[in-house]
C-alpha atoms as a PDB file:
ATOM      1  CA  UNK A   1     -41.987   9.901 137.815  1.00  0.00           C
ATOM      2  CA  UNK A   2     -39.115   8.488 136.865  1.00  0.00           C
ATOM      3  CA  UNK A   3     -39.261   5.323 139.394  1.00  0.00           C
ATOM      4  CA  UNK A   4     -42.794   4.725 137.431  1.00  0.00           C
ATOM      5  CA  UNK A   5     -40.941   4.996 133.967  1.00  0.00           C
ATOM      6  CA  UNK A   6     -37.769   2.776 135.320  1.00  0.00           C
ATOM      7  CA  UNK A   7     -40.880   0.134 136.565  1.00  0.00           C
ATOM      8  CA  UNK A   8     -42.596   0.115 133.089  1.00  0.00           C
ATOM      9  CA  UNK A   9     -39.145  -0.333 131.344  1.00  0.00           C
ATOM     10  CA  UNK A  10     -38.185  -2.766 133.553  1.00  0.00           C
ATOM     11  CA  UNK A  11     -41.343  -4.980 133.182  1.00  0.00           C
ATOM     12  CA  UNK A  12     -41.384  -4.233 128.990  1.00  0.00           C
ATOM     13  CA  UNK A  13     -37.869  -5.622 128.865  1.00  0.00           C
ATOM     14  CA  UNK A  14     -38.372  -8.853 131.453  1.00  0.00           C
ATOM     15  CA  UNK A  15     -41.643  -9.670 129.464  1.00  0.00           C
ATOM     16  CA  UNK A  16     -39.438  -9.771 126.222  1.00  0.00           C
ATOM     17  CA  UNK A  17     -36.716 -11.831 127.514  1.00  0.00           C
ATOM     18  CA  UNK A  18     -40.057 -14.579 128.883  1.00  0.00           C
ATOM     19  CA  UNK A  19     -41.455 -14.404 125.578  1.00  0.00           C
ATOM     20  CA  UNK A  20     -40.585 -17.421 122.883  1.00  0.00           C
ATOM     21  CA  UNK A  21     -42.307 -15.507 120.266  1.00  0.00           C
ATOM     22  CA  UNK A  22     -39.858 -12.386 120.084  1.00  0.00           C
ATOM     23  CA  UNK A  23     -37.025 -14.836 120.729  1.00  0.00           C
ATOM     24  CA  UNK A  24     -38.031 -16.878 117.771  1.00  0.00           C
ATOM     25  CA  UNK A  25     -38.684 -13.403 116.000  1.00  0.00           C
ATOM     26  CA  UNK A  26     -35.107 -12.047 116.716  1.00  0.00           C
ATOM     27  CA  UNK A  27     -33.324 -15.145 115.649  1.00  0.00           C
ATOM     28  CA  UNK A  28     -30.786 -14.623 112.979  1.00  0.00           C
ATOM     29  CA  UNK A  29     -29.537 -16.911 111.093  1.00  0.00           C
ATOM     30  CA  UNK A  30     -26.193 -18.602 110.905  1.00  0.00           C
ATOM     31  CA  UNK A  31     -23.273 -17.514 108.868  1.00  0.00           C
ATOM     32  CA  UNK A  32     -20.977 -19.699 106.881  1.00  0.00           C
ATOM     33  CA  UNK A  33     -18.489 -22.344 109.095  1.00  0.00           C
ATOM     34  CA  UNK A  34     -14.655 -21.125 109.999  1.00  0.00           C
ATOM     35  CA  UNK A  35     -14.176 -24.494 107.533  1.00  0.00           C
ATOM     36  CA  UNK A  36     -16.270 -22.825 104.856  1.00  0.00           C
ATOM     37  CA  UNK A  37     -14.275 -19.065 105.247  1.00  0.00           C
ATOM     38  CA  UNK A  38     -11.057 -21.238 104.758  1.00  0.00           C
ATOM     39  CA  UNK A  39     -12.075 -22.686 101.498  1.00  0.00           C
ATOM     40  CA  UNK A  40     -13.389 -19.869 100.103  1.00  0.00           C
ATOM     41  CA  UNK A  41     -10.195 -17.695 101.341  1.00  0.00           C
ATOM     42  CA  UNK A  42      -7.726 -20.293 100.040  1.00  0.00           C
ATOM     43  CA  UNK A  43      -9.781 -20.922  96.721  1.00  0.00           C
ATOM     44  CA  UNK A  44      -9.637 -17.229  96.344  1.00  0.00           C
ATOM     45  CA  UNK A  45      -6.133 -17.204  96.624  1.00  0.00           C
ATOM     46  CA  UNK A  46      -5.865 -20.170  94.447  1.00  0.00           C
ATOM     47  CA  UNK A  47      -7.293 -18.107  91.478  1.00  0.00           C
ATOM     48  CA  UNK A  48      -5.907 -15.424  91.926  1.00  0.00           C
ATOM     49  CA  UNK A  49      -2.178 -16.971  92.104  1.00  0.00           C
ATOM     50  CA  UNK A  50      -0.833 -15.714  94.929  1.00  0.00           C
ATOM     51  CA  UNK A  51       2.221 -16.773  96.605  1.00  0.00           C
ATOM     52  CA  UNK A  52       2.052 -18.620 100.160  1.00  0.00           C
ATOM     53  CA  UNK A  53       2.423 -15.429 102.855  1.00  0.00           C
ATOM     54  CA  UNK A  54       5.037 -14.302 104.144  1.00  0.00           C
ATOM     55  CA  UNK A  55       6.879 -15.542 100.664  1.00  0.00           C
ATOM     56  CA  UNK A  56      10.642 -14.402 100.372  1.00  0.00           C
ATOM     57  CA  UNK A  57       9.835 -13.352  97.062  1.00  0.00           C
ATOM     58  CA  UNK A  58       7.792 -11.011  97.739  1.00  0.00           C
ATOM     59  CA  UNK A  59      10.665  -8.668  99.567  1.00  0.00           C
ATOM     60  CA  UNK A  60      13.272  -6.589  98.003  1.00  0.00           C
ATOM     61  CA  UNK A  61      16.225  -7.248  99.307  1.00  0.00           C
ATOM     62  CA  UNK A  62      18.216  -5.086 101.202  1.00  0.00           C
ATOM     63  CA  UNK A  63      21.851  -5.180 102.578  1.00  0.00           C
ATOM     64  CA  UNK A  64      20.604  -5.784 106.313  1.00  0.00           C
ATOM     65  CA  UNK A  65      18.219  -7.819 105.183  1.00  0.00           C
ATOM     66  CA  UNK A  66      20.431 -10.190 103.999  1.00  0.00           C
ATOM     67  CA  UNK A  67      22.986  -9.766 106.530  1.00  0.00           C
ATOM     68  CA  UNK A  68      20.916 -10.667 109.101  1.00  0.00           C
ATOM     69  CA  UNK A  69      20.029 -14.002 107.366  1.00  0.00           C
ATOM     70  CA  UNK A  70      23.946 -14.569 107.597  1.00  0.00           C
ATOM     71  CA  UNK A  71      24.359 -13.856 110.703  1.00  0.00           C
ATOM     72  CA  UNK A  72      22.055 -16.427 111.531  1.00  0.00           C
ATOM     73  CA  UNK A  73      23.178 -18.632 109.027  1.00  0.00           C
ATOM     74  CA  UNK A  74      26.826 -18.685 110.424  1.00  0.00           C
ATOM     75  CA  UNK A  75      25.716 -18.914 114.275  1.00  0.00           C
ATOM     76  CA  UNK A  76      23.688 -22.008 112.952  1.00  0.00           C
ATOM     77  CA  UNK A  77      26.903 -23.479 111.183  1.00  0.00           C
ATOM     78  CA  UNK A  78      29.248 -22.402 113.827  1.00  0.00           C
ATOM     79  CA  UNK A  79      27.142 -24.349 116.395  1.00  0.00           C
ATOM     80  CA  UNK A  80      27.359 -27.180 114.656  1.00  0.00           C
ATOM     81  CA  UNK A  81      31.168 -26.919 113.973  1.00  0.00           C
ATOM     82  CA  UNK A  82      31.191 -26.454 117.694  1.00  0.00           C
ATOM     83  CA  UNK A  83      29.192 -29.411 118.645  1.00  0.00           C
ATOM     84  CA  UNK A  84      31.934 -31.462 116.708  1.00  0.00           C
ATOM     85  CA  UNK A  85      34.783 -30.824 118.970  1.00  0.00           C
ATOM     86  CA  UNK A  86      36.783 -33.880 119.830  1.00  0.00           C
ATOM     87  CA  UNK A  87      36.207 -35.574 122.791  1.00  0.00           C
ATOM     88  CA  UNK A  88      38.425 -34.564 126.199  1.00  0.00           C
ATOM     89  CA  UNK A  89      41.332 -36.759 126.617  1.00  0.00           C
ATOM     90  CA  UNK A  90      42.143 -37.603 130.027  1.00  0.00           C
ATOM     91  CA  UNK A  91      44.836 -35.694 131.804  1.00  0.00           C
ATOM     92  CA  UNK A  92      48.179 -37.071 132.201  1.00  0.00           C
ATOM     93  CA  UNK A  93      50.192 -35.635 134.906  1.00  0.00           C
ATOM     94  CA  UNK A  94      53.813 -34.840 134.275  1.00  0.00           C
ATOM     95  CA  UNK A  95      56.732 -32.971 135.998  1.00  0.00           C
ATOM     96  CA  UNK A  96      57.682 -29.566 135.279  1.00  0.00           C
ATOM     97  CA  UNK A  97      61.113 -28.547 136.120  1.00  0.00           C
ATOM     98  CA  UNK A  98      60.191 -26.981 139.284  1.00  0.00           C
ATOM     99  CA  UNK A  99      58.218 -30.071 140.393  1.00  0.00           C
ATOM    100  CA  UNK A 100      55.046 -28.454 140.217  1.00  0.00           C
ATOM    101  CA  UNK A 101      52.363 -30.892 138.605  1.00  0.00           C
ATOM    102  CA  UNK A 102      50.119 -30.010 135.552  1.00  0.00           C
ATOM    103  CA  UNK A 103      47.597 -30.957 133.421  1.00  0.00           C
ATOM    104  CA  UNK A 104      48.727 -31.677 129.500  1.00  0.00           C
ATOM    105  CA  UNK A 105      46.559 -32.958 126.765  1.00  0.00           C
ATOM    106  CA  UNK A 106      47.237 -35.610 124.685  1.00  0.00           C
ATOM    107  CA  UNK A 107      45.414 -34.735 121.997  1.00  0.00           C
ATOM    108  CA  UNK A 108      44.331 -31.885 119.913  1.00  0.00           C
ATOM    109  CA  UNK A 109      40.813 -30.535 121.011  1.00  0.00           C
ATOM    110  CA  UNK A 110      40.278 -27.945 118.565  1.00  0.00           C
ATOM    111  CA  UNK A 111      37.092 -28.449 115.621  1.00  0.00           C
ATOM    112  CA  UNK A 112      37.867 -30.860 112.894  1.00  0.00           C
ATOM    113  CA  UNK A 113      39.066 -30.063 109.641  1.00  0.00           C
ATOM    114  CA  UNK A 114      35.988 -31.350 108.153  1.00  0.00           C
ATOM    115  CA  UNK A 115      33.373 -29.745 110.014  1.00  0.00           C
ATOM    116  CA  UNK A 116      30.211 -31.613 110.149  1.00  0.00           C
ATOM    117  CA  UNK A 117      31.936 -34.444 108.062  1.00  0.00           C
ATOM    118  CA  UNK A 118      34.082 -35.402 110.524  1.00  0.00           C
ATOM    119  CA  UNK A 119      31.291 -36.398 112.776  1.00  0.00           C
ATOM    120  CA  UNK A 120      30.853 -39.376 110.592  1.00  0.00           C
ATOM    121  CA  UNK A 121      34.793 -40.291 109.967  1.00  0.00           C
ATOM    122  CA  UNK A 122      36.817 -41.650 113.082  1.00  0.00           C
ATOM    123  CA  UNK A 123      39.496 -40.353 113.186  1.00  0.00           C
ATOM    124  CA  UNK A 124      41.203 -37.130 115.156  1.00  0.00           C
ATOM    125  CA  UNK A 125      42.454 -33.591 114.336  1.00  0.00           C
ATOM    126  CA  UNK A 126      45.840 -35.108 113.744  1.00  0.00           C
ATOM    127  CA  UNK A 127      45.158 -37.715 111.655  1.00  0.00           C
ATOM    128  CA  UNK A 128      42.669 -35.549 109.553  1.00  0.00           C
ATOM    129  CA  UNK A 129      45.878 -32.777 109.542  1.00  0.00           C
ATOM    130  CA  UNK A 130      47.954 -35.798 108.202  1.00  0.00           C
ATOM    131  CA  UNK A 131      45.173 -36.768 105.501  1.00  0.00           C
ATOM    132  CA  UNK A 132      45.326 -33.602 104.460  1.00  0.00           C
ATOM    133  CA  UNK A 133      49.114 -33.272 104.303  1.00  0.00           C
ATOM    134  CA  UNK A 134      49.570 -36.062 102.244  1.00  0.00           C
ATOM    135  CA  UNK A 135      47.441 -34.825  99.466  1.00  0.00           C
ATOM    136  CA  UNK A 136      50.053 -32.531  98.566  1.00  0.00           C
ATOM    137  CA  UNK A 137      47.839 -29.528  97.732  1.00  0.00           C
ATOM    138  CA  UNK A 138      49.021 -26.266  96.588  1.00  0.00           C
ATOM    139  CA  UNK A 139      49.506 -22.936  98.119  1.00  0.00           C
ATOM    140  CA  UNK A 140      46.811 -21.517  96.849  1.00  0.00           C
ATOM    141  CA  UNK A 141      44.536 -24.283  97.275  1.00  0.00           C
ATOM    142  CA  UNK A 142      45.446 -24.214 101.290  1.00  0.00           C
ATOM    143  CA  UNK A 143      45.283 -20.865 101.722  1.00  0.00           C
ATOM    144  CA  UNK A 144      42.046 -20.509 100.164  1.00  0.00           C
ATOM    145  CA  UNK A 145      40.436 -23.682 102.413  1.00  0.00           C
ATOM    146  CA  UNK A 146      41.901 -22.033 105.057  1.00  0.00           C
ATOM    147  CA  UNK A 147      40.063 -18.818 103.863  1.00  0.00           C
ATOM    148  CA  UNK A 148      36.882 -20.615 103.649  1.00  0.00           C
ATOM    149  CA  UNK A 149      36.886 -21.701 107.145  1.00  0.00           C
ATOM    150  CA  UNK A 150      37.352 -18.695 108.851  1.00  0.00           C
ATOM    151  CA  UNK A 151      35.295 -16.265 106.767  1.00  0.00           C
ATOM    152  CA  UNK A 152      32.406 -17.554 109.258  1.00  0.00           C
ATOM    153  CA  UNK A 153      33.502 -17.288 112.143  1.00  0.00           C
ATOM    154  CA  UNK A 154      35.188 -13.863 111.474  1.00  0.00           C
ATOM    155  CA  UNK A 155      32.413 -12.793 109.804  1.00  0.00           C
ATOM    156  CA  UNK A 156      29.635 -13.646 113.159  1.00  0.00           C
ATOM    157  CA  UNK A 157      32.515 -12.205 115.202  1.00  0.00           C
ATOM    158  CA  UNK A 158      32.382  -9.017 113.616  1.00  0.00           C
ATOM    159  CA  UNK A 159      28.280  -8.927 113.003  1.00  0.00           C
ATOM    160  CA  UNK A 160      28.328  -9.912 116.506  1.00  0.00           C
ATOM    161  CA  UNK A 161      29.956  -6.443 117.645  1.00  0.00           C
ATOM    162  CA  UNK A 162      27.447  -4.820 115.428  1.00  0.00           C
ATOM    163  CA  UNK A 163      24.728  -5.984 117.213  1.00  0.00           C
ATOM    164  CA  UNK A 164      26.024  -5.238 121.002  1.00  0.00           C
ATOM    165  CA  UNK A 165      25.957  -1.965 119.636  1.00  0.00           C
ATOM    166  CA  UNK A 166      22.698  -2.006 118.463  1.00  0.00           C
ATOM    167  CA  UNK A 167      21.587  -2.921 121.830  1.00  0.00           C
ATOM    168  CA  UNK A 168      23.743   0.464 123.231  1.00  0.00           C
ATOM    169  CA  UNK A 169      21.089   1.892 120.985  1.00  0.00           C
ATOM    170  CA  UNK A 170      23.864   3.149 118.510  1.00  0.00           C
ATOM    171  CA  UNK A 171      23.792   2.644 114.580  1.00  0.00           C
ATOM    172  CA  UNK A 172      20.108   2.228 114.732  1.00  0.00           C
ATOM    173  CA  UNK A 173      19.417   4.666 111.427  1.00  0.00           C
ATOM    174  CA  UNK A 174      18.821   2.911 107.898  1.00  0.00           C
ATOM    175  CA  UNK A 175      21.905   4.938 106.431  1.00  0.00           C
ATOM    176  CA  UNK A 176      24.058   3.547 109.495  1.00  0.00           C
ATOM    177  CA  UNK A 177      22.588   0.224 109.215  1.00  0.00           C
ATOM    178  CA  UNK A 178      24.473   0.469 105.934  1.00  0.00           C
ATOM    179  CA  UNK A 179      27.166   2.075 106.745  1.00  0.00           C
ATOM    180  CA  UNK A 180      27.832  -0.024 109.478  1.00  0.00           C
ATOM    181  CA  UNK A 181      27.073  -3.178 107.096  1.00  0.00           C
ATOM    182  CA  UNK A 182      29.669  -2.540 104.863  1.00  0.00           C
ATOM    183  CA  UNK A 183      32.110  -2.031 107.599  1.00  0.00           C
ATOM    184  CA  UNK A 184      31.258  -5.547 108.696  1.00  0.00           C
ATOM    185  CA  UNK A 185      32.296  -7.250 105.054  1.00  0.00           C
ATOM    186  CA  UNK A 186      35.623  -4.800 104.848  1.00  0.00           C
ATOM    187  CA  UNK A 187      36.458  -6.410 108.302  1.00  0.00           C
ATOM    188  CA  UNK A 188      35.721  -9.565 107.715  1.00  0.00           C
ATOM    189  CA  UNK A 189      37.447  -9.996 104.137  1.00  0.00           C
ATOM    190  CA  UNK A 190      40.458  -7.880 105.713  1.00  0.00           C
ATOM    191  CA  UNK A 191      40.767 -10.289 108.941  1.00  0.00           C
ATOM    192  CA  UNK A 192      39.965 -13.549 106.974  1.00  0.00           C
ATOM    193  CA  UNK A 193      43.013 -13.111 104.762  1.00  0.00           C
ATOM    194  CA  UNK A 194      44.833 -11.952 107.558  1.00  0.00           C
ATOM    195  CA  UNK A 195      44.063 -15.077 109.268  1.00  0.00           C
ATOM    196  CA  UNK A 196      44.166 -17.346 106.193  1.00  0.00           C
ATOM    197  CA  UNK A 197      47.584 -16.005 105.708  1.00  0.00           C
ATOM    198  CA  UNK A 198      48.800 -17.518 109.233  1.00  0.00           C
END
């Protein structure tokens, strides 16, 4: 019995794939383009004023939030700093006391006063250093340039620590994201004056 039912089942559903008439019958027709969905999304959108997505305005801003944007914003600019290191001088050979041979530099290889600006003025650390001397600049002005420099760098240093141990899996809570975010900006204001005071 049930062969005979699987047969006429079989046959009904073959005869209705053959057919042109139910094909034609179960045609539907087509919706709108992807080009027409876009217009009408982005018109809708349009009238309704709403900002481009994902907007930064539409966040509230939050202490990690923002410190995270730092963080990324001072590897970025300490990259670059980086990148602007002077070029090797070659080695000169000398004699030390005990005749042993070694390598001295010439020249100063640290990053330019000037950051990025130096890339475009010739020049090396030591004649930047001299520029720099001769301008006769106060105290305070120095020591707050100096200040300026190395609130980046101490400031990725110390975010930096944050985040190995965020990948220890420690600090991970939103009250010790905090926590832990102000005890990034004490350390960093507290070892850039340190520094700065060099």
């Amino acid at each position: 019995m049930a062969a005979l039912l699987l047969r006429h089942v079989g046959r009904h559903c073959l005869r209705a794939h053959l057919s042109p008439q139910l094909c034609i019958r179960n045609a539907v027709p087509l919706g709108t383009t992807a080009k027409e969905e876009m217009e009408r999304f982005w018109s809708k959108n349009t009238s309704l004023n709403r900002p481009l997505s994902p907007h930064i305005s539409i966040y509230g801003w939050s202490l990690p939030m923002a410190m995270s944007i730092c963080h990324r914003g001072t590897g970025i600019a300490l990259s670059a700093a980086t990148a602007n290191l002077q070029k090797a001088a070659p080695p000169e050979y000398s004699e030390c006391s005990n005749n042993l041979k070694f390598r001295q530099r010439t020249e100063s290889h640290g990053v330019s006063l000037f950051g990025l600006s130096a890339l475009l003025v010739p020049g090396s650390f030591e004649s930047h250093l001299e520029f720099v001397k001769s301008l006769c600049l106060g105290p305070a002005l120095i020591h707050t340039a100096k200040f300026a420099l190395v609130f980046p760098l101490m400031y990725h240093t110390w975010n930096g620590i944050r985040h190995l141990m965020w990948d220890l899996g420690k600090g991970l809570t939103i009250s010790q994201l905090h926590q832990s975010g102000v005890a990034v900006l004490v350390l960093t204001v507290l070892s850039s004056v340190g520094l700065a005071a060099m």
